[in-house]
PDB file of N, CA and C in Angstrom:
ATOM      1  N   UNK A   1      -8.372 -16.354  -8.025  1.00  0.00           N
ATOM      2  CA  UNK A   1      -7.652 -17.061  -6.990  1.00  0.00           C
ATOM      3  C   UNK A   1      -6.219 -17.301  -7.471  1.00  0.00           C
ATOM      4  N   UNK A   2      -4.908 -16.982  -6.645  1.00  0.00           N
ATOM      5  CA  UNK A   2      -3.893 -17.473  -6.724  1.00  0.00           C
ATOM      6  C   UNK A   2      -3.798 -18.692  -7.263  1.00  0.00           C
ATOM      7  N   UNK A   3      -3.220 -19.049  -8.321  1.00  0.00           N
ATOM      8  CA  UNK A   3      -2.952 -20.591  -8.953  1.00  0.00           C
ATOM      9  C   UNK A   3      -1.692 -20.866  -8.769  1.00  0.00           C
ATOM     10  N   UNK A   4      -0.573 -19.965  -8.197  1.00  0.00           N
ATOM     11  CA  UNK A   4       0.764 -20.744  -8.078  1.00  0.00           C
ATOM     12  C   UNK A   4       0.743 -20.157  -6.863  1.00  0.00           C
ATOM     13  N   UNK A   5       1.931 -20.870  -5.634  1.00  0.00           N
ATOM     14  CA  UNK A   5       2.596 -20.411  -4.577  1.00  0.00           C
ATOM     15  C   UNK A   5       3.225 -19.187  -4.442  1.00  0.00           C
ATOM     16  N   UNK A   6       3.668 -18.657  -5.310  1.00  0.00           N
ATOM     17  CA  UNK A   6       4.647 -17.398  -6.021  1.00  0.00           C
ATOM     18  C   UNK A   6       3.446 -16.703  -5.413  1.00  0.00           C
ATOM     19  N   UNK A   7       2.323 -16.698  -5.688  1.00  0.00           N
ATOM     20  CA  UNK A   7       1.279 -15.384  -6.523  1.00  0.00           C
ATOM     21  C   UNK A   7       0.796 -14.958  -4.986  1.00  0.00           C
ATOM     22  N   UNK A   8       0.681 -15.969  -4.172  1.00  0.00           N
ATOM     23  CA  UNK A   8       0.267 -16.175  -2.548  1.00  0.00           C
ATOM     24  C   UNK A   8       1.069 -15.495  -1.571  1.00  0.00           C
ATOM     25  N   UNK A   9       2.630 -15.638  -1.908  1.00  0.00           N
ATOM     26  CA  UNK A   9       3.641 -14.487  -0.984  1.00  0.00           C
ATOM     27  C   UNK A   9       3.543 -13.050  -1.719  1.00  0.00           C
ATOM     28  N   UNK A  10       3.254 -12.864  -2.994  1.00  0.00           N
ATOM     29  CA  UNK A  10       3.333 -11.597  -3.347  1.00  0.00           C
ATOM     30  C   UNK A  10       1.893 -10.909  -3.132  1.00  0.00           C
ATOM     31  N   UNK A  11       1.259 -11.248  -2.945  1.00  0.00           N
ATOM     32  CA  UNK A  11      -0.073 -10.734  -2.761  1.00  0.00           C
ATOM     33  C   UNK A  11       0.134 -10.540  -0.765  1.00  0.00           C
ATOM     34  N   UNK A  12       0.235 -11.537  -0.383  1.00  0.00           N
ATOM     35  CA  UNK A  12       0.635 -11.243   0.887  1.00  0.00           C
ATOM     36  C   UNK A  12       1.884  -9.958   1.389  1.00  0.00           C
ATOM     37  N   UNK A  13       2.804 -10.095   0.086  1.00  0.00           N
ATOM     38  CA  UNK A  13       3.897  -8.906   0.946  1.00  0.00           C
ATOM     39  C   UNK A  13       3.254  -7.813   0.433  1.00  0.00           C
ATOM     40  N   UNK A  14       2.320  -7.452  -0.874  1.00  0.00           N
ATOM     41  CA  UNK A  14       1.513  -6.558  -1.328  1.00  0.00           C
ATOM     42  C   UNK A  14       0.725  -5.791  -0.233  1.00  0.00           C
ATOM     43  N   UNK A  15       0.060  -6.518   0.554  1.00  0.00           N
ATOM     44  CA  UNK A  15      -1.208  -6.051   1.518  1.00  0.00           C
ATOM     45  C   UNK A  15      -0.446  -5.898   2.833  1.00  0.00           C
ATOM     46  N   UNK A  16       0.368  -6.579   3.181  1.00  0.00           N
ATOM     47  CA  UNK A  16       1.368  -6.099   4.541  1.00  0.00           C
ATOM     48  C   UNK A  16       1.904  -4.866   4.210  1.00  0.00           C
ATOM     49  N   UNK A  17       2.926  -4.997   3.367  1.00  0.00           N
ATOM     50  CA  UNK A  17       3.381  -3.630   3.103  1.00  0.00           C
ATOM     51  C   UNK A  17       2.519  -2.614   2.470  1.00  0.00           C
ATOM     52  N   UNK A  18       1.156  -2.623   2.210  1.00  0.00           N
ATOM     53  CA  UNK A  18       0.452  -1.456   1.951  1.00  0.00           C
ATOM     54  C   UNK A  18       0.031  -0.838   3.010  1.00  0.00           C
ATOM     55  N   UNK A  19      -0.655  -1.783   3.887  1.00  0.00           N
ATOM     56  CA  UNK A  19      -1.288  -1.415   5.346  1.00  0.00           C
ATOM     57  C   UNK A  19      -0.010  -0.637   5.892  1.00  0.00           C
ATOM     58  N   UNK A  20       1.422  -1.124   6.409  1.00  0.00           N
ATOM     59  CA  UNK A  20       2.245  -0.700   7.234  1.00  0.00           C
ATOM     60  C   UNK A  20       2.520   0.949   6.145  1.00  0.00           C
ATOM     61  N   UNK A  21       2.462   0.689   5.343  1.00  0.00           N
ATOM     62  CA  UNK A  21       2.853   2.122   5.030  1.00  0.00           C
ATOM     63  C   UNK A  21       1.806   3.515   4.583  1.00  0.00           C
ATOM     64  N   UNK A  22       0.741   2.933   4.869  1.00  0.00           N
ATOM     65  CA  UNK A  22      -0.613   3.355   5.120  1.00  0.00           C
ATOM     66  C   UNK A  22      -0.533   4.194   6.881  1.00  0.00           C
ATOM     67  N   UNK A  23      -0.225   3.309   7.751  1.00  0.00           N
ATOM     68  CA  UNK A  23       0.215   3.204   8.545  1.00  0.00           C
ATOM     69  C   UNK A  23       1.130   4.096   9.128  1.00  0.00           C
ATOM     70  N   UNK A  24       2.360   4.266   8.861  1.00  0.00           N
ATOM     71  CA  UNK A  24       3.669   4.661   8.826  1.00  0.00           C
ATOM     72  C   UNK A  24       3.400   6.286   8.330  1.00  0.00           C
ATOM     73  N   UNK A  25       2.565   6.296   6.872  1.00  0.00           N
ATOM     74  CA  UNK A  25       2.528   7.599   6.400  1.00  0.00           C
ATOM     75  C   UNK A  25       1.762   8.202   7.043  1.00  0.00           C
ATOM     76  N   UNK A  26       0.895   8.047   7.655  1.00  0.00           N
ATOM     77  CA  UNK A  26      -0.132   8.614   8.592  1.00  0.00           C
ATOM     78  C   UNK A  26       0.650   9.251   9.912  1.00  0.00           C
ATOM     79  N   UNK A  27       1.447   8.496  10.865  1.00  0.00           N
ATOM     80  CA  UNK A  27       2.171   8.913  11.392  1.00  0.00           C
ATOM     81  C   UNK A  27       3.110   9.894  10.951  1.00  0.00           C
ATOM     82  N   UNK A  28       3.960   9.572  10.078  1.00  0.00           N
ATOM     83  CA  UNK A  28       4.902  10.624   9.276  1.00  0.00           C
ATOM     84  C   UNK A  28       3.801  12.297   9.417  1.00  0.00           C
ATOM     85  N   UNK A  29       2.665  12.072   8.753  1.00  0.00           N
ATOM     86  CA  UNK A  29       2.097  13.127   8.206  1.00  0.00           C
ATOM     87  C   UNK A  29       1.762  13.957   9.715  1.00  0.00           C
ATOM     88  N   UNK A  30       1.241  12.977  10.651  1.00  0.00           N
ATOM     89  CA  UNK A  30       0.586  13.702  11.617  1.00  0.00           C
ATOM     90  C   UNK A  30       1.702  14.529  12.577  1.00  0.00           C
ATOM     91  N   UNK A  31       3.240  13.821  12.442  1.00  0.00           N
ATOM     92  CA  UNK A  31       4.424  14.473  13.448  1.00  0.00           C
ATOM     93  C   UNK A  31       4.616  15.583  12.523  1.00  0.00           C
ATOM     94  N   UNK A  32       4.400  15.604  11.078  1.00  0.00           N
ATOM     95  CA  UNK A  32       4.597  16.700  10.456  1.00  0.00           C
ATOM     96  C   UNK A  32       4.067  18.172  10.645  1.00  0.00           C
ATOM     97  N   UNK A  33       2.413  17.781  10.689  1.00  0.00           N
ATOM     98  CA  UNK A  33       1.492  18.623  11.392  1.00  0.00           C
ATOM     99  C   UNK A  33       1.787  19.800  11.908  1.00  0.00           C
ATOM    100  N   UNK A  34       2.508  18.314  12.991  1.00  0.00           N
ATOM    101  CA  UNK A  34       2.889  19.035  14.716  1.00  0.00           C
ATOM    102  C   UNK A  34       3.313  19.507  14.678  1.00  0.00           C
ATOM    103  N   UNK A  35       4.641  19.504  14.035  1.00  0.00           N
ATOM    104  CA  UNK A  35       5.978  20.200  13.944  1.00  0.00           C
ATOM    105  C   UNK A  35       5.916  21.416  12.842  1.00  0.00           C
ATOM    106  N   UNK A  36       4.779  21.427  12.143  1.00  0.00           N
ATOM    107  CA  UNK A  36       4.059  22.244  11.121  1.00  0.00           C
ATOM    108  C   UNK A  36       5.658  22.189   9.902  1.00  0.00           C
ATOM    109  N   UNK A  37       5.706  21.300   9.864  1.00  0.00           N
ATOM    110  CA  UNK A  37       6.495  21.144   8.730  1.00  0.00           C
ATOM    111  C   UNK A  37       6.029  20.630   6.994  1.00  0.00           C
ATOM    112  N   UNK A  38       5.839  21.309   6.301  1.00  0.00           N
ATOM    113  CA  UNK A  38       5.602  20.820   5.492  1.00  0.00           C
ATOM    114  C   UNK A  38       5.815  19.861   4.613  1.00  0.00           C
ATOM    115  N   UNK A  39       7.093  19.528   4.694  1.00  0.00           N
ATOM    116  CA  UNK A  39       8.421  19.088   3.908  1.00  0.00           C
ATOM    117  C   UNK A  39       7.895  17.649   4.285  1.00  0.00           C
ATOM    118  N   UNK A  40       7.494  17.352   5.586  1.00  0.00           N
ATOM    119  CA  UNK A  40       7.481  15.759   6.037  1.00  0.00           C
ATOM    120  C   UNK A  40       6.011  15.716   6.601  1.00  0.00           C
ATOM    121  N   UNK A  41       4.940  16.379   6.102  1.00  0.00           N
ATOM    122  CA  UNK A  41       3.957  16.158   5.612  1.00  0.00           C
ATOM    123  C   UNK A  41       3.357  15.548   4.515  1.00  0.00           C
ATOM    124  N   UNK A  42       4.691  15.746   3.468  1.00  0.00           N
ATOM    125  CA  UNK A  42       4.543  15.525   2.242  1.00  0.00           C
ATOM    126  C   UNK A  42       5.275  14.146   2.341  1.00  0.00           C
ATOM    127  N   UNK A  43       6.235  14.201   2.872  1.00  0.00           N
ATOM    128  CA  UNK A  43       6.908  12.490   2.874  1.00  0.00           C
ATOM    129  C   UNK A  43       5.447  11.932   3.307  1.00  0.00           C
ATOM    130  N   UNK A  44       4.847  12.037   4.462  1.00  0.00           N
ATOM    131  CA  UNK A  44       3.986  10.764   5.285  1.00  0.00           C
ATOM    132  C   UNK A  44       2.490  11.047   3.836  1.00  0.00           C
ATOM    133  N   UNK A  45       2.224  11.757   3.354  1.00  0.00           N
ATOM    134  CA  UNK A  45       1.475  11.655   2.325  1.00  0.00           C
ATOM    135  C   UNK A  45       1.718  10.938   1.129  1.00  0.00           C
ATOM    136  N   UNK A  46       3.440  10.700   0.970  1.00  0.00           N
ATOM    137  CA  UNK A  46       3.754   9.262  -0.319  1.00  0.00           C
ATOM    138  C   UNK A  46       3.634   8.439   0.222  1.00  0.00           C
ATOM    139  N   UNK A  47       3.905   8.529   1.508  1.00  0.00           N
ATOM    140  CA  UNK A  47       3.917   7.339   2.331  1.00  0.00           C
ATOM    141  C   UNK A  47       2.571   6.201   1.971  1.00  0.00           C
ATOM    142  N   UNK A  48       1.449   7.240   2.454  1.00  0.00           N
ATOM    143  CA  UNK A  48      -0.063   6.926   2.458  1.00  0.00           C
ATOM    144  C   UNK A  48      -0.413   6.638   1.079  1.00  0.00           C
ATOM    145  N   UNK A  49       0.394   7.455   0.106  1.00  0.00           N
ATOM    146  CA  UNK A  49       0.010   7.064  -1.384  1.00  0.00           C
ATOM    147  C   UNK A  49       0.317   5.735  -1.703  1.00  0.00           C
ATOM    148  N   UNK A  50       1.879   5.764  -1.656  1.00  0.00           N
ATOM    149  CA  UNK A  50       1.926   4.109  -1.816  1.00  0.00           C
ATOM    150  C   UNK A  50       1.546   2.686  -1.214  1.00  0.00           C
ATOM    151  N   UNK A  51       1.274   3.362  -0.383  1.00  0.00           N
ATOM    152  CA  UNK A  51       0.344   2.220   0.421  1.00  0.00           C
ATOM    153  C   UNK A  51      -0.819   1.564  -0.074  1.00  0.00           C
ATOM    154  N   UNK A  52      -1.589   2.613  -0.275  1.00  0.00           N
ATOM    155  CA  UNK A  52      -2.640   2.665  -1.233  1.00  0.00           C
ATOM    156  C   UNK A  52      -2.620   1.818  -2.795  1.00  0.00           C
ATOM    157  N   UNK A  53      -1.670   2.004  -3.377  1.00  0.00           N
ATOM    158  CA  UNK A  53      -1.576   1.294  -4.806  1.00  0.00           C
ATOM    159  C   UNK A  53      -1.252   0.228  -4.456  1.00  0.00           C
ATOM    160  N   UNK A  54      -0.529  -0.071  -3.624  1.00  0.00           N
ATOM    161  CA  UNK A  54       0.237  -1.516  -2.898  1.00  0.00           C
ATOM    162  C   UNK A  54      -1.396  -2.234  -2.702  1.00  0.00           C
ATOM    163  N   UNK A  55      -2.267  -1.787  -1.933  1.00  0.00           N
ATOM    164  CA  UNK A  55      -3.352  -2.539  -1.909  1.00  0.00           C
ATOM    165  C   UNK A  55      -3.926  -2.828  -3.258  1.00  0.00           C
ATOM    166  N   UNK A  56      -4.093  -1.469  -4.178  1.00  0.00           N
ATOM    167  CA  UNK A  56      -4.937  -1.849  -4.974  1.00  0.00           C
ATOM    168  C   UNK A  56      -4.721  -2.778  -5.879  1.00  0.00           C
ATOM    169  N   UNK A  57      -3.078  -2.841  -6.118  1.00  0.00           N
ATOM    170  CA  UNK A  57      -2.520  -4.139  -6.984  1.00  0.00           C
ATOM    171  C   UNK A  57      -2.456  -5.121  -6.423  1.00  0.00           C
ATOM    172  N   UNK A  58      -2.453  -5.233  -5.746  1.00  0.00           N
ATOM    173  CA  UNK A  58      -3.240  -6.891  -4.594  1.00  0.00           C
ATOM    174  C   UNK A  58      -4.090  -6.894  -4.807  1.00  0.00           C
ATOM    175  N   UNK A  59      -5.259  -6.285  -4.796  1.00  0.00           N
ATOM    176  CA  UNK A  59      -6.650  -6.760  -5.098  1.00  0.00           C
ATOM    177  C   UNK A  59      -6.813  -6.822  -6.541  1.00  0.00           C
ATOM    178  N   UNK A  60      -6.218  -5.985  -7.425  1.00  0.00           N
ATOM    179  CA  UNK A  60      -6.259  -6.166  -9.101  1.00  0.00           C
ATOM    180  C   UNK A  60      -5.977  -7.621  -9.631  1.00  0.00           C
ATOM    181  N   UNK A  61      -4.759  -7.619  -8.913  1.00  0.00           N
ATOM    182  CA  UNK A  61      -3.670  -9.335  -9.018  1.00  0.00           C
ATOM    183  C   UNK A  61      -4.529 -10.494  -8.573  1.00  0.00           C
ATOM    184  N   UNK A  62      -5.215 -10.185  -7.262  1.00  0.00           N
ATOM    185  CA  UNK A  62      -6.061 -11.414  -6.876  1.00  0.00           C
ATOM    186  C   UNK A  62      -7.232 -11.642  -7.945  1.00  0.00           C
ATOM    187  N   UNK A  63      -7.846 -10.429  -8.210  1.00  0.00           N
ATOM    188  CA  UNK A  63      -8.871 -10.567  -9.155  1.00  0.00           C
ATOM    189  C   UNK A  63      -8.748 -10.955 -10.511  1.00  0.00           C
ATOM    190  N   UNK A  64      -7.479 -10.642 -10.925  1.00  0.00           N
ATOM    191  CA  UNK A  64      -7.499 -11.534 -12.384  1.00  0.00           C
ATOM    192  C   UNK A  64      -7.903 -12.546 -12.905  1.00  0.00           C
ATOM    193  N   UNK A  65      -8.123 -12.570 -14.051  1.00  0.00           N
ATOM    194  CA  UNK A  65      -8.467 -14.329 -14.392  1.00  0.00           C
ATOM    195  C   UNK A  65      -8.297 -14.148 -16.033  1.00  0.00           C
ATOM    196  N   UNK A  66      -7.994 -15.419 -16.175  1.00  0.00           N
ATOM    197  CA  UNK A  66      -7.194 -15.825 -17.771  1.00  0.00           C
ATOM    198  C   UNK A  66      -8.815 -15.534 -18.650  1.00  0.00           C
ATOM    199  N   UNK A  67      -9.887 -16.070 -17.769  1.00  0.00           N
ATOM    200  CA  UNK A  67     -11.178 -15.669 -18.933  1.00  0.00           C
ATOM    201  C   UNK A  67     -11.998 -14.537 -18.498  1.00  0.00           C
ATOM    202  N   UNK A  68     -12.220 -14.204 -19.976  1.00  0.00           N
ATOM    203  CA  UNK A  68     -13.002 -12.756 -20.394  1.00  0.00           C
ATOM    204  C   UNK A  68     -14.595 -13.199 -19.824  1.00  0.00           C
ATOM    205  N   UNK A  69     -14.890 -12.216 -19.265  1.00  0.00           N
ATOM    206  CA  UNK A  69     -16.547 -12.075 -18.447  1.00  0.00           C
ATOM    207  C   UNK A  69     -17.780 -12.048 -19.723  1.00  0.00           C
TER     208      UNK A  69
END
């Protein structure tokens, strides 16, 4: 659990901005498709990548704890 205020907005801008660019890259990828472009297939696929780590270090960060299991 978050123990300071700090830890509560960054975990929050963590999971907003993972989803939206989860989001965002998906779109990117799919106009790419269309347009059979490869070039911005590959953008909306970092897109989706970073999105992705953005979550997972939100959930890493939330899960921490000062004691060993």
């Amino acid at each position: 659990m978050a123990t300071h205020a700090v830890d509560g907005s960054v975990l929050l801008f963590k999971k907003l901005g993972g989803v939206f660019a989860i989001i965002v890259g998906g779109l990117i990828a799919a106009i790419g498709a269309d347009v059979e472009s490869s070039t911005i297939i590959a953008i909306g696929i970092l897109f989706v990548v970073v999105g992705a780590i953005l979550l997972v270090l939100s959930v890493i960060r939330r899960n921490e704890s000062g004691e060993a299991r």
